[in-house]
C-alpha atoms as a PDB file:
ATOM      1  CA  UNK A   1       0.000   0.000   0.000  1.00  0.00           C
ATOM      2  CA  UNK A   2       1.124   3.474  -0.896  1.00  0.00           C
ATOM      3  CA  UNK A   3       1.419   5.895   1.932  1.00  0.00           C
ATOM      4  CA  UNK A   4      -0.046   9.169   1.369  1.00  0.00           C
ATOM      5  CA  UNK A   5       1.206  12.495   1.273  1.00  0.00           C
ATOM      6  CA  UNK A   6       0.669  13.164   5.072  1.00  0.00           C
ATOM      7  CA  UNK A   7       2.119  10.128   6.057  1.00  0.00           C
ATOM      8  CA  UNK A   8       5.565  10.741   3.847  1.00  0.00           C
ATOM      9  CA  UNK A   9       5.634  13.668   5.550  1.00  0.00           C
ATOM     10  CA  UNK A  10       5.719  12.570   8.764  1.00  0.00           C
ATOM     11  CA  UNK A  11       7.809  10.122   8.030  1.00  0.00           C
ATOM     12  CA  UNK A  12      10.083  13.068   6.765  1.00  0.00           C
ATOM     13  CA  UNK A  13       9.585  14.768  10.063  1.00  0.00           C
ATOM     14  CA  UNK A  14      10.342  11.708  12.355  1.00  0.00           C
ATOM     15  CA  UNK A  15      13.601  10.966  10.396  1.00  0.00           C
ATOM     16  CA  UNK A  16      14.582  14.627  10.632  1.00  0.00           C
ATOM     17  CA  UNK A  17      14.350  14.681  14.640  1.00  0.00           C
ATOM     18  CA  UNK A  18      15.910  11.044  14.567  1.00  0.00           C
ATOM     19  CA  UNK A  19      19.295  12.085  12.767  1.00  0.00           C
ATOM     20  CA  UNK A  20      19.131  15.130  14.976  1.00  0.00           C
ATOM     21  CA  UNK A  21      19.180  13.477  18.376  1.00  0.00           C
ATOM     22  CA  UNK A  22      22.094  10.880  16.291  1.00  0.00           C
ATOM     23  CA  UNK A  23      24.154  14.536  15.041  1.00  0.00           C
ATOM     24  CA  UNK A  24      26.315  14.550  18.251  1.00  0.00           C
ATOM     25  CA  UNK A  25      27.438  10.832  18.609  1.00  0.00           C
ATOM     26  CA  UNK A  26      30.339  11.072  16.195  1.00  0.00           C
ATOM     27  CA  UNK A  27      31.990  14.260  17.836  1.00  0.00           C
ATOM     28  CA  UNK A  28      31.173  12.250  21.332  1.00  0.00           C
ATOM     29  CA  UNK A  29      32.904   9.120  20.095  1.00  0.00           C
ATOM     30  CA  UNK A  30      36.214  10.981  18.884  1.00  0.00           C
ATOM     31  CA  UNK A  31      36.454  12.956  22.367  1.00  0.00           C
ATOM     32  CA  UNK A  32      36.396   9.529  23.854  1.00  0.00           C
ATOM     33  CA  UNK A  33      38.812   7.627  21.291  1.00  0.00           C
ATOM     34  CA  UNK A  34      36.755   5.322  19.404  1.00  0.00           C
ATOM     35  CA  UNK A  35      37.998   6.976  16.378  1.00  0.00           C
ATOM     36  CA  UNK A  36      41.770   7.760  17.161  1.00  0.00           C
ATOM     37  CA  UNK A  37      42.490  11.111  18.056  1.00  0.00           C
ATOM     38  CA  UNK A  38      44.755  13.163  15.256  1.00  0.00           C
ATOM     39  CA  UNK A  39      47.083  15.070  18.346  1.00  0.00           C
ATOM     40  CA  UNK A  40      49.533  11.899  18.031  1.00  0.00           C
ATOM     41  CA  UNK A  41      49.387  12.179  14.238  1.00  0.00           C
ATOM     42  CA  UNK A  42      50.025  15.819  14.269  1.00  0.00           C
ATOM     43  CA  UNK A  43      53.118  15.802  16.810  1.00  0.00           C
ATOM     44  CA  UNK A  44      54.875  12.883  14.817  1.00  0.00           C
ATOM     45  CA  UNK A  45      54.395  14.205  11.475  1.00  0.00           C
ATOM     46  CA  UNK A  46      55.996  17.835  12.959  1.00  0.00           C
ATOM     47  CA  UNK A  47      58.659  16.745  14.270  1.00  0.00           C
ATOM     48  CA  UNK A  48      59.674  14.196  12.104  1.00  0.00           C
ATOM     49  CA  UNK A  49      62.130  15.175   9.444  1.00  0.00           C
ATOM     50  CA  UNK A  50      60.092  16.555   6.131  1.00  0.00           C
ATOM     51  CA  UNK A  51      60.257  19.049   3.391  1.00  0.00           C
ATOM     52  CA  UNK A  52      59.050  22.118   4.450  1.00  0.00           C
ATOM     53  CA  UNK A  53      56.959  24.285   1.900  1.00  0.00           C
ATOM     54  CA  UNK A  54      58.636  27.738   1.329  1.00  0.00           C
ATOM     55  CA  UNK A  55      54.846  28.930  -0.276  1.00  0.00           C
ATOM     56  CA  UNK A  56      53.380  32.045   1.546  1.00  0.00           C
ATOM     57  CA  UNK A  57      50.333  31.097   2.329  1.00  0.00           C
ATOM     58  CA  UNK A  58      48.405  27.957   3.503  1.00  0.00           C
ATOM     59  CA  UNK A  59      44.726  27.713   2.068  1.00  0.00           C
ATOM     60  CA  UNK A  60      42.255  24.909   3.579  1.00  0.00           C
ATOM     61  CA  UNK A  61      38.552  24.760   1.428  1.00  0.00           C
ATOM     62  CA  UNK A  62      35.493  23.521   3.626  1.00  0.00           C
ATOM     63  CA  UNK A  63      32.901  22.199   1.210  1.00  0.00           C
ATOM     64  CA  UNK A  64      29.039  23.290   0.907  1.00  0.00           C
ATOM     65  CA  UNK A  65      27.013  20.940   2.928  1.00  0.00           C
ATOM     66  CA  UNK A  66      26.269  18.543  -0.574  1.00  0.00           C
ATOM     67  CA  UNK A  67      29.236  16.990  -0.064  1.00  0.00           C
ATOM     68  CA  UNK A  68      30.300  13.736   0.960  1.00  0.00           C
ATOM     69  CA  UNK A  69      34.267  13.916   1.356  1.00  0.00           C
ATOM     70  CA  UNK A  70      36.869  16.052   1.041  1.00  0.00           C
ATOM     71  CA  UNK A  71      37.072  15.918  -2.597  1.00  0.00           C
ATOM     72  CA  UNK A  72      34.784  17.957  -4.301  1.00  0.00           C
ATOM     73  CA  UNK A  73      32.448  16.645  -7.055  1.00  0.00           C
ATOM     74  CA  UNK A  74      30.130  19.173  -7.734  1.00  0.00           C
ATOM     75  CA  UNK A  75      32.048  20.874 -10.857  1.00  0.00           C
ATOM     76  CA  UNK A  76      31.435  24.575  -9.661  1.00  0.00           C
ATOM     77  CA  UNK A  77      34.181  23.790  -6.666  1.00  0.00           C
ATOM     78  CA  UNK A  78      36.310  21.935  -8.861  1.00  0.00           C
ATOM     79  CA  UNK A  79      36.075  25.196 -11.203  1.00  0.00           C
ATOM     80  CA  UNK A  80      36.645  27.666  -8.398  1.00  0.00           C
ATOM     81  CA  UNK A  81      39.671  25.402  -6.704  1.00  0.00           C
ATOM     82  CA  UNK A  82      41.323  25.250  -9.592  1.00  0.00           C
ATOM     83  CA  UNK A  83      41.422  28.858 -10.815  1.00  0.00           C
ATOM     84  CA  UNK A  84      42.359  29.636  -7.200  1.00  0.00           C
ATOM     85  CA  UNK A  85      45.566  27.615  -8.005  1.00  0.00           C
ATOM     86  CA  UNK A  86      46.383  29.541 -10.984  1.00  0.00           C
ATOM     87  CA  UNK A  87      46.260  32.248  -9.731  1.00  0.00           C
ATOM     88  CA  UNK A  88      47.906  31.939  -6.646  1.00  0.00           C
ATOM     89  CA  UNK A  89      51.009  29.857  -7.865  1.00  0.00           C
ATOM     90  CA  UNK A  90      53.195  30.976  -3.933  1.00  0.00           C
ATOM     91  CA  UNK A  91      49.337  29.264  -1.765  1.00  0.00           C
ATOM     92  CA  UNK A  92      48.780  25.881  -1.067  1.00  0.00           C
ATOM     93  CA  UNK A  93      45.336  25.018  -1.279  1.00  0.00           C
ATOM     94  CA  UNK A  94      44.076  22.145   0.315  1.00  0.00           C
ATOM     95  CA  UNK A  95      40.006  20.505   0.822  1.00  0.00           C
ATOM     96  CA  UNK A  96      38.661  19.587   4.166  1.00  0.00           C
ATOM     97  CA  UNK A  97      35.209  17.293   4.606  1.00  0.00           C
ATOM     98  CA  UNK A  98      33.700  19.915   7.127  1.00  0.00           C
ATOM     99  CA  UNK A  99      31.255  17.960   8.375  1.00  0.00           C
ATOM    100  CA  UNK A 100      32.780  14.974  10.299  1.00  0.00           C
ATOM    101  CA  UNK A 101      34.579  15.583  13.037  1.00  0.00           C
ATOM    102  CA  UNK A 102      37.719  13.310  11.811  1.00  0.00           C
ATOM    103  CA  UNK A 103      37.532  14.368   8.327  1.00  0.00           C
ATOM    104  CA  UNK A 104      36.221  11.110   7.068  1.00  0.00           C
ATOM    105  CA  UNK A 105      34.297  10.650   3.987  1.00  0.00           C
ATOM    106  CA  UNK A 106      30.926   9.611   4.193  1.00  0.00           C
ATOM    107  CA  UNK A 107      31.392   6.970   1.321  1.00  0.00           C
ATOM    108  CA  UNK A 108      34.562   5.787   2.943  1.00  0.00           C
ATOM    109  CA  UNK A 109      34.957   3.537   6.305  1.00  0.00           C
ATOM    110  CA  UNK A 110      31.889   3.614   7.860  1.00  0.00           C
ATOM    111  CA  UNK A 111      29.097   1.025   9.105  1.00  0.00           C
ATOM    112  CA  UNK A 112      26.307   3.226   6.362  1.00  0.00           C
ATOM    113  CA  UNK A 113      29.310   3.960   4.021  1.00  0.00           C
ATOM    114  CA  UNK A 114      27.319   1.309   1.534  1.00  0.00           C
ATOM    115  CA  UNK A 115      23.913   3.745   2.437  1.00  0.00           C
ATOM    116  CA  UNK A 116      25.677   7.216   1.623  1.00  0.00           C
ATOM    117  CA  UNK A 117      27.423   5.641  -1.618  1.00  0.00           C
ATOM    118  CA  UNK A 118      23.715   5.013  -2.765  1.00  0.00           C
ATOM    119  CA  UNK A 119      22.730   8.055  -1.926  1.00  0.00           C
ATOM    120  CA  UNK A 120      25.429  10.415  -4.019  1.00  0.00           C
ATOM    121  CA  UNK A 121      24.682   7.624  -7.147  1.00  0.00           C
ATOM    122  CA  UNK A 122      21.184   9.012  -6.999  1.00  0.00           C
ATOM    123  CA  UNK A 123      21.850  12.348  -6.719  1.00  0.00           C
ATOM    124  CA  UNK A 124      24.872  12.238  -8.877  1.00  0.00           C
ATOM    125  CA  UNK A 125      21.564  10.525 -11.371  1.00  0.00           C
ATOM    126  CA  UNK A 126      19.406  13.730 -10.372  1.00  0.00           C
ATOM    127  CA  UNK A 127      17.410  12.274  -7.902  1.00  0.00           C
ATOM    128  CA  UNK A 128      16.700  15.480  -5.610  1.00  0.00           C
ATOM    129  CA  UNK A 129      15.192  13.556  -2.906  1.00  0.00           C
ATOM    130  CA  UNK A 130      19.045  11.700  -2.145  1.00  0.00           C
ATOM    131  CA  UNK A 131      20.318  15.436  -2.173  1.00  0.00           C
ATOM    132  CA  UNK A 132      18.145  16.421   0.505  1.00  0.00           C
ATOM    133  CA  UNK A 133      19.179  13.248   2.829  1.00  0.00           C
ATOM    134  CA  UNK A 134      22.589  14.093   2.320  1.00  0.00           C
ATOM    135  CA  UNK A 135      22.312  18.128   2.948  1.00  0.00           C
ATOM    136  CA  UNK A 136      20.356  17.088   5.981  1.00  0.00           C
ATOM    137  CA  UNK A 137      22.727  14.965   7.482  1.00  0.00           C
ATOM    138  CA  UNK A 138      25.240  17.787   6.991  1.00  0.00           C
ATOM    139  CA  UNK A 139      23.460  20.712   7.958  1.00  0.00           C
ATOM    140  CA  UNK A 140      23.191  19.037  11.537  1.00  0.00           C
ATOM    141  CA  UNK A 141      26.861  18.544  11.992  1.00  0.00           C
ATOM    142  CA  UNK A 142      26.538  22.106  11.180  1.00  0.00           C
ATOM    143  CA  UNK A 143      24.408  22.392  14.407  1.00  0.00           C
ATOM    144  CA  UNK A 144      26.468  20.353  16.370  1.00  0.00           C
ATOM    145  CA  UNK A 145      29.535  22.934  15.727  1.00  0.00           C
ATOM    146  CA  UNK A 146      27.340  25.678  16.694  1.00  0.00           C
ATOM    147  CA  UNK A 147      25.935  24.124  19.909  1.00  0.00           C
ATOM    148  CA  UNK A 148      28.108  25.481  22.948  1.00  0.00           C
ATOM    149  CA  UNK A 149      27.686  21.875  24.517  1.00  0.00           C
ATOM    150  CA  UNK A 150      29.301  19.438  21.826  1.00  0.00           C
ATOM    151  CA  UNK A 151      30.466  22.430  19.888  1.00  0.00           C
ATOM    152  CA  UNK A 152      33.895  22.347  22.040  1.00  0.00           C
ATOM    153  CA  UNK A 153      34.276  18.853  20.939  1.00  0.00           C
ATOM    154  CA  UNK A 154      33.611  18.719  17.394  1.00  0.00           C
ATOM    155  CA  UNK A 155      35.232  22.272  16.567  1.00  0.00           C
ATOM    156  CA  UNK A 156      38.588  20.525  18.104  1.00  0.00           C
ATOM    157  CA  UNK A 157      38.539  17.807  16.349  1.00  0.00           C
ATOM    158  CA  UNK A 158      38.507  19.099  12.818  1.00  0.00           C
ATOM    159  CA  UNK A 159      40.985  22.001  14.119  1.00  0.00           C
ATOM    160  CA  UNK A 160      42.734  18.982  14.267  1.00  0.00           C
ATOM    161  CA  UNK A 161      42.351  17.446  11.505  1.00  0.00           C
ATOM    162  CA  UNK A 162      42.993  21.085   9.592  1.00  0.00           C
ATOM    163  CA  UNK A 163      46.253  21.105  11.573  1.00  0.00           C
ATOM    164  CA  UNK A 164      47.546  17.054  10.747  1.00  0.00           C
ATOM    165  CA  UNK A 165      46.214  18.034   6.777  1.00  0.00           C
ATOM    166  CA  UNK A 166      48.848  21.333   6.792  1.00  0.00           C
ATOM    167  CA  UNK A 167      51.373  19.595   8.278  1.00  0.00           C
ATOM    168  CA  UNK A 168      51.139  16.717   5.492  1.00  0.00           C
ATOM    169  CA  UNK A 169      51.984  19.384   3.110  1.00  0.00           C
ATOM    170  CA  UNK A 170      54.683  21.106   4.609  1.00  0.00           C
ATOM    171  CA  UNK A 171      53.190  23.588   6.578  1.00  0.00           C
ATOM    172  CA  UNK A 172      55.585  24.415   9.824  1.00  0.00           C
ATOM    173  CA  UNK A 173      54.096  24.685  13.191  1.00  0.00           C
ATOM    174  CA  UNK A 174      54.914  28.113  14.846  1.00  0.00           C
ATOM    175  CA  UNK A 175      56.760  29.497  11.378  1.00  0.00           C
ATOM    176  CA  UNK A 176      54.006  32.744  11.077  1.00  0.00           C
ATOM    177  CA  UNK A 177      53.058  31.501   7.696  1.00  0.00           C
ATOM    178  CA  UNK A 178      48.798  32.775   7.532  1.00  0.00           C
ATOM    179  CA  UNK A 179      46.274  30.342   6.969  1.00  0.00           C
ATOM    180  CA  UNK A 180      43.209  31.177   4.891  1.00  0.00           C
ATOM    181  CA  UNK A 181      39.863  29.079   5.498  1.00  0.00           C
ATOM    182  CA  UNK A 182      37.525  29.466   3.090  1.00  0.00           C
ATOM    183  CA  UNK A 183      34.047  28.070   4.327  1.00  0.00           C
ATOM    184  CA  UNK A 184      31.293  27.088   1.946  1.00  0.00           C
ATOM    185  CA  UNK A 185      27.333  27.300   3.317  1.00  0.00           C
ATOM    186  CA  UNK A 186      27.656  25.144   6.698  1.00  0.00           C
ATOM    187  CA  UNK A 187      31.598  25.293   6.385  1.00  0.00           C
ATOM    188  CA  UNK A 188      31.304  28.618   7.571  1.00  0.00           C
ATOM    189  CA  UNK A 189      30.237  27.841  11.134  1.00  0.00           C
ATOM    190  CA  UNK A 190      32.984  25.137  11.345  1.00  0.00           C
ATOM    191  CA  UNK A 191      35.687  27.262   9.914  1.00  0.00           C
ATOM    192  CA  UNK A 192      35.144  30.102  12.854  1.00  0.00           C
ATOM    193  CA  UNK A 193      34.460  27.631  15.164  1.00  0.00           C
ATOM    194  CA  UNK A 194      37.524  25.289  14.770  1.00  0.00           C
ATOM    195  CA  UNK A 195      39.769  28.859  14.434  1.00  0.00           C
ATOM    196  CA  UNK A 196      40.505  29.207  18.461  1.00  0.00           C
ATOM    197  CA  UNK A 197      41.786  25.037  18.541  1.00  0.00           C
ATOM    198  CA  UNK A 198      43.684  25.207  15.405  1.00  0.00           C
ATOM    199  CA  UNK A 199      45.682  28.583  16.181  1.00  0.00           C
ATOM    200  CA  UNK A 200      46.337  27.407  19.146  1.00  0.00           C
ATOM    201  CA  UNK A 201      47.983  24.681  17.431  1.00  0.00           C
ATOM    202  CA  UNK A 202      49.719  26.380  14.749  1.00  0.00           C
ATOM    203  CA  UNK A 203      50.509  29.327  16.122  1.00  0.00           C
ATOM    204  CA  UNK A 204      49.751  31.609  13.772  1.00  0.00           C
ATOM    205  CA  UNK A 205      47.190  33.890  12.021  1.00  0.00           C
ATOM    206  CA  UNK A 206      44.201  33.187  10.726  1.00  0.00           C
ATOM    207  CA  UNK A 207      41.408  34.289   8.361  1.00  0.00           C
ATOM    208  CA  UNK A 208      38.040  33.417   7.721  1.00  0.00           C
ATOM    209  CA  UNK A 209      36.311  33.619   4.382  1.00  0.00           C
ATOM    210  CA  UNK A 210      32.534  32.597   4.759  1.00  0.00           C
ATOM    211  CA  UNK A 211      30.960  32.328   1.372  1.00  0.00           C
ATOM    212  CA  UNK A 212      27.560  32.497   2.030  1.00  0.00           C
ATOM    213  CA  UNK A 213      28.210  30.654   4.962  1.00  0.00           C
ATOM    214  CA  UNK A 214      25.828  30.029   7.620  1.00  0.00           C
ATOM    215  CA  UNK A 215      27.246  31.193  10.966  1.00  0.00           C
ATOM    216  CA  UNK A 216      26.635  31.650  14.966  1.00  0.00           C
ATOM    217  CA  UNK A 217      27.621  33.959  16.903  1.00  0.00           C
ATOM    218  CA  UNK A 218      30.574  31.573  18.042  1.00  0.00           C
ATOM    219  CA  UNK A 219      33.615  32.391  20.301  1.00  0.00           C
ATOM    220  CA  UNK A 220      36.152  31.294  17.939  1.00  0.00           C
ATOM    221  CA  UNK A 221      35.255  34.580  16.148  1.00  0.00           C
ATOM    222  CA  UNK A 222      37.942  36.090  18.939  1.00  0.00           C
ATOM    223  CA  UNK A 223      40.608  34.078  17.726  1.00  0.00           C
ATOM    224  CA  UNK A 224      40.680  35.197  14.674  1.00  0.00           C
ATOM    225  CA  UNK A 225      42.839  38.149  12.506  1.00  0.00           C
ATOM    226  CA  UNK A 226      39.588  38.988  10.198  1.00  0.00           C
ATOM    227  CA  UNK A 227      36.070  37.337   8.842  1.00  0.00           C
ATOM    228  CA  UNK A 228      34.800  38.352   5.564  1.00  0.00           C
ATOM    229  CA  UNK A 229      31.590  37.126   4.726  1.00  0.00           C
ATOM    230  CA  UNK A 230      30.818  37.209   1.311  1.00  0.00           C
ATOM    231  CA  UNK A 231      26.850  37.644   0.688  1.00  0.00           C
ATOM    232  CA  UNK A 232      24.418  37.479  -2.099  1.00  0.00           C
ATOM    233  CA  UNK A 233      21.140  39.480  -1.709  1.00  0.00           C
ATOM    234  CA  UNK A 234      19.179  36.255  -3.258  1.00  0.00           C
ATOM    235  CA  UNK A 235      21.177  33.919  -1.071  1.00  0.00           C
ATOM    236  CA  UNK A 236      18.261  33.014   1.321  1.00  0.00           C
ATOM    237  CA  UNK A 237      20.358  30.069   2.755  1.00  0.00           C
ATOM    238  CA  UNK A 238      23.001  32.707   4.498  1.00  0.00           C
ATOM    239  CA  UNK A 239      20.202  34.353   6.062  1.00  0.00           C
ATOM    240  CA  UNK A 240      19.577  31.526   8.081  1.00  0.00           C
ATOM    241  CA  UNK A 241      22.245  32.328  10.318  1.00  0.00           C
ATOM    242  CA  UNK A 242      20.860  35.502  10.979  1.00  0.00           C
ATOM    243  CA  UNK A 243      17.095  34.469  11.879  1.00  0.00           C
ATOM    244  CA  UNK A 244      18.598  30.981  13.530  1.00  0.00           C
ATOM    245  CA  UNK A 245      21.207  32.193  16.086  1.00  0.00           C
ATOM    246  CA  UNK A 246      20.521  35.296  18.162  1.00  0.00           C
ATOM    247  CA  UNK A 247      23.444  36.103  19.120  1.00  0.00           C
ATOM    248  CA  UNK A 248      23.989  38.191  15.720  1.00  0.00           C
ATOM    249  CA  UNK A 249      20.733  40.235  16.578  1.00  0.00           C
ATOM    250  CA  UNK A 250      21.658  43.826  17.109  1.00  0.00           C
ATOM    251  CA  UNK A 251      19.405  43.919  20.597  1.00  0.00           C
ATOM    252  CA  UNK A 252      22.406  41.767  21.874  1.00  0.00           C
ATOM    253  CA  UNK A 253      25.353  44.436  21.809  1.00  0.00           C
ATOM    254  CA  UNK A 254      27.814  42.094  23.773  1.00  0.00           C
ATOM    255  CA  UNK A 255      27.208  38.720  21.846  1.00  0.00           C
ATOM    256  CA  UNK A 256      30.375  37.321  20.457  1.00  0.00           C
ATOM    257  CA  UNK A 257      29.386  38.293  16.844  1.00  0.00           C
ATOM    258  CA  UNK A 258      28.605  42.412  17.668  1.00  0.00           C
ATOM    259  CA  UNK A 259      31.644  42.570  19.851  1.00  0.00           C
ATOM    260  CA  UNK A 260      33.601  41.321  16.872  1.00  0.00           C
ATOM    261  CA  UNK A 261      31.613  43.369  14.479  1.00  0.00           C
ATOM    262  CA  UNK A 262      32.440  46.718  17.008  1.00  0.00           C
ATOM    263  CA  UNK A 263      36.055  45.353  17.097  1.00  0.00           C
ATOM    264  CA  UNK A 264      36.463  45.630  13.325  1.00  0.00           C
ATOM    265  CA  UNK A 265      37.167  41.836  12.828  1.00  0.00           C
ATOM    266  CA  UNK A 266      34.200  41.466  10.760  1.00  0.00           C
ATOM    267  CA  UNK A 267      33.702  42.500   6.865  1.00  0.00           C
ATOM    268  CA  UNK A 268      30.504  42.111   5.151  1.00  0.00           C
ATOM    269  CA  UNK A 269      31.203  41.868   1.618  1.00  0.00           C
ATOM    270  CA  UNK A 270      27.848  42.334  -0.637  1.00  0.00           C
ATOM    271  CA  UNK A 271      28.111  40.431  -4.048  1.00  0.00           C
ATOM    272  CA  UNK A 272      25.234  41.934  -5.663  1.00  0.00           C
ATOM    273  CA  UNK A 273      22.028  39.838  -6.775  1.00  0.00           C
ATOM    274  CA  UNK A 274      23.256  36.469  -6.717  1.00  0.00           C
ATOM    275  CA  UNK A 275      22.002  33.323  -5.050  1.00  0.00           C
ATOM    276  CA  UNK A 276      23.487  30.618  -2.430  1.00  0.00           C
ATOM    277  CA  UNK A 277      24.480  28.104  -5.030  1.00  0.00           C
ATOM    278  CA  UNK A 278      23.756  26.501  -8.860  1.00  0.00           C
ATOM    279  CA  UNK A 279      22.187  28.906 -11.287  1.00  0.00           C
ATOM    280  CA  UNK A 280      22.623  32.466 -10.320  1.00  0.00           C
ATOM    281  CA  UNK A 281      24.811  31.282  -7.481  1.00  0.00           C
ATOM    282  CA  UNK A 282      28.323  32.455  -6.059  1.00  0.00           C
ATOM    283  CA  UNK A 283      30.082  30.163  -8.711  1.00  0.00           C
ATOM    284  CA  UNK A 284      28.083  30.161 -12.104  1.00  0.00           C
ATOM    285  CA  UNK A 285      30.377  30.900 -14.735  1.00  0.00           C
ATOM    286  CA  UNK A 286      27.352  31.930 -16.670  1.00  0.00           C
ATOM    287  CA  UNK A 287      25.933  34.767 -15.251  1.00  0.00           C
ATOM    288  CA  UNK A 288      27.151  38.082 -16.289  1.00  0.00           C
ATOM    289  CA  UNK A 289      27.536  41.330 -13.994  1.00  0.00           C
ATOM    290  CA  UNK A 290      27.032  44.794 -15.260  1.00  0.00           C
ATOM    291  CA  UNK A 291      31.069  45.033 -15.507  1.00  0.00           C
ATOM    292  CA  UNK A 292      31.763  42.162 -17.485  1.00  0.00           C
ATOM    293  CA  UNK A 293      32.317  39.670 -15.013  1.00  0.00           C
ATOM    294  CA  UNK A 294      30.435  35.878 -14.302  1.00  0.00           C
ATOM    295  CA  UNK A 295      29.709  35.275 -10.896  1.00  0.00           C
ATOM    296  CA  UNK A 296      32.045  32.750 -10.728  1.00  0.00           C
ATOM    297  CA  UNK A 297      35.162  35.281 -11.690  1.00  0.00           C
ATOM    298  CA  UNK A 298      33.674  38.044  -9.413  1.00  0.00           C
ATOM    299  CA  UNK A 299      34.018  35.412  -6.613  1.00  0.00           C
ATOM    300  CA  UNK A 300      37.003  34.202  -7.250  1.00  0.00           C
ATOM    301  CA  UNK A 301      38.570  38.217  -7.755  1.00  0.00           C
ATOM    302  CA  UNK A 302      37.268  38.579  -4.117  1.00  0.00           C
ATOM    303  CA  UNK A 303      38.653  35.748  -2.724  1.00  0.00           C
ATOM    304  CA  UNK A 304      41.850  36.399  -4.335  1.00  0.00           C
ATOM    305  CA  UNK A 305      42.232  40.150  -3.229  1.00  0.00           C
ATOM    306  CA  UNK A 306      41.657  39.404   0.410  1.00  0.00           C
ATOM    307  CA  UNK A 307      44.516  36.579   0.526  1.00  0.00           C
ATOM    308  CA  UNK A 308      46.480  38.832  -1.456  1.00  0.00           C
ATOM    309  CA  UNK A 309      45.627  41.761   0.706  1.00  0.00           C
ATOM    310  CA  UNK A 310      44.658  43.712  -2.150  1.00  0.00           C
ATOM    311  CA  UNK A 311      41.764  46.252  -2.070  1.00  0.00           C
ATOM    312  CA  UNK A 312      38.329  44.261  -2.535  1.00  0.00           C
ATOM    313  CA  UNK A 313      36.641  44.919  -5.685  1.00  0.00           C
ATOM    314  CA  UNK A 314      33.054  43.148  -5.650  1.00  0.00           C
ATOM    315  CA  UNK A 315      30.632  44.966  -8.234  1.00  0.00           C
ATOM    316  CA  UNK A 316      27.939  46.088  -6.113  1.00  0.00           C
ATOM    317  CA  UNK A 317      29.745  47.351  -3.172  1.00  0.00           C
ATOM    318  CA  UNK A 318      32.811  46.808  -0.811  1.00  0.00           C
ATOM    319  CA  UNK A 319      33.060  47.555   2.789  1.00  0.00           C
ATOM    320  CA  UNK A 320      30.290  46.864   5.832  1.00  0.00           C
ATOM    321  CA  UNK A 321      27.021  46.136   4.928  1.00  0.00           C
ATOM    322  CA  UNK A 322      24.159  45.743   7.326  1.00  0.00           C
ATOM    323  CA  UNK A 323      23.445  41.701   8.612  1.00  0.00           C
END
């Protein structure tokens, strides 16, 4: 017998609440060890003797919450990654899986590997139902970064994970090299909120790039030199962070967000009319802009100029914009 629509949806709704109350298990299993802890990893692989990169800067890309590893599959990335690289021949660039708190693929070793491997075949096939499954799963590890009870826990772990993945290509602990994260939708929140752990680590500077990223008001935004969120003003998605998380309201003047916002550590960068991702989004190479430029090259401009410490040149305004 079919089910109807109000029974799908409920079913929807019950599976929704389920994965929820399952979000924090993974972040609660690597605090306790079940999944190795990456502190051992990272001391070994810094002290041991290895080539140290001489490039300038270190760059680590969190993936939108569509993702399912590291590696990026979804050919606007891929696109944007690998202009990044051309353009900045002296940066290593490097991809992070955001949303596991050891880094690990959701295809890869894993008792539902076999389930999520099903799922990106039938999305990969257009099936938009196995893309919602998978940005749901991801949008509550999201949560789980932004919740100032596991939060701690999770936003440690993939600081370390950031830290083990520099170190693997030559990065050196404590040399004053920058580091650039660049967060993507839901890799915003983890970016800021693994910043505190991972400079801590590293000792050294770091900077935030949210594109379109979905963000708390977090702690981590303390720790670090500078965030520049990058905004579209048909991006509903980035909004979210505004209506979700109170602590970026204006009525709450000493929130971690509008003391970082008073303290100048917080750019909002408007990119004109453009949308959170796909058609009309930050990275359609389509889409033309009154100047000349597709989204996609207006984006990656940005990004470039604020590693670079150039002046910002987005086509529909630079400097502060109101949340």
């Amino acid at each position: 017998m079919i089910p109807d629509a109000l029974s799908l949806f409920l079913i929807l709704i019950v599976a929704f609440l389920f994965s929820g109350a399952l979000a924090p298990f993974e972040a609660l299993g690597w605090w306790a060890g079940w999944f190795g802890r990456e502190r051992e990893a990272i001391a070994k692989t810094s002290t041991s003797p290895k080539t140290t990169s001489d490039a300038k800067h270190f760059v680590i890309f969190l993936t939108g919450i569509h993702s399912v590893s590291e590696e990026s599959f979804a050919r606007r990335e891929i696109a944007l990654l690998s202009e990044l690289r051309k353009r900045m021949p002296d940066a290593v660039i490097l991809e992070l899986f955001p949303y596991s708190v050891t880094n690990r693929a959701l295809t890869g070793q894993r008792f539902f590997a076999w389930f999520w491997r099903y799922a990106l075949k039938l999305k990969l096939s257009r099936l938009a139902f196995a893309g919602f499954i998978i940005n749901m799963r991801n949008i509550w590890q999201v949560g789980v970064s932004a919740d100032r009870r596991y939060g701690p826990i999770y936003n440690q772990g993939t600081a370390e994970s950031m830290a083990l993945a520099l170190s693997r290509h030559g990065y050196a602990f404590a040399s004053g090299v920058p580091v650039t994260l660049i967060g993507y939708s839901g890799g915003g929140q983890v970016a800021i909120g693994a910043t505190p752990y991972l400079k801590e680590i590293i000792q050294a500077p770091i900077t935030v790039i949210s594109l379109g990223g979905i963000m708390c008001s977090d702690p981590g935004l303390e720790a670090l030199e500078r965030l520049y969120h990058l905004y579209g003003k048909r991006d509903r998605v980035q909004r979210l962070g505004f209506l979700m998380f109170p602590g970026r309201w204006p009525i709450l003047p000493y929130s971690d967000w509008n003391q970082a916002r008073a303290n100048g550590r917080i750019q909002l960068v408007d990119m004109g009319a453009i949308d959170h991702t796909g058609k009309d989004g930050y990275l359609d190479s389509k889409q033309i802009l009154p100047d000349g430029r597709s989204f996609l090259e207006q984006t990656i401009s940005t990004i470039t100029a604020i590693i670079e410490e150039k002046s910002i040149a987005p086509a529909f305004g630079l400097t502060a914009m109101p949340s």
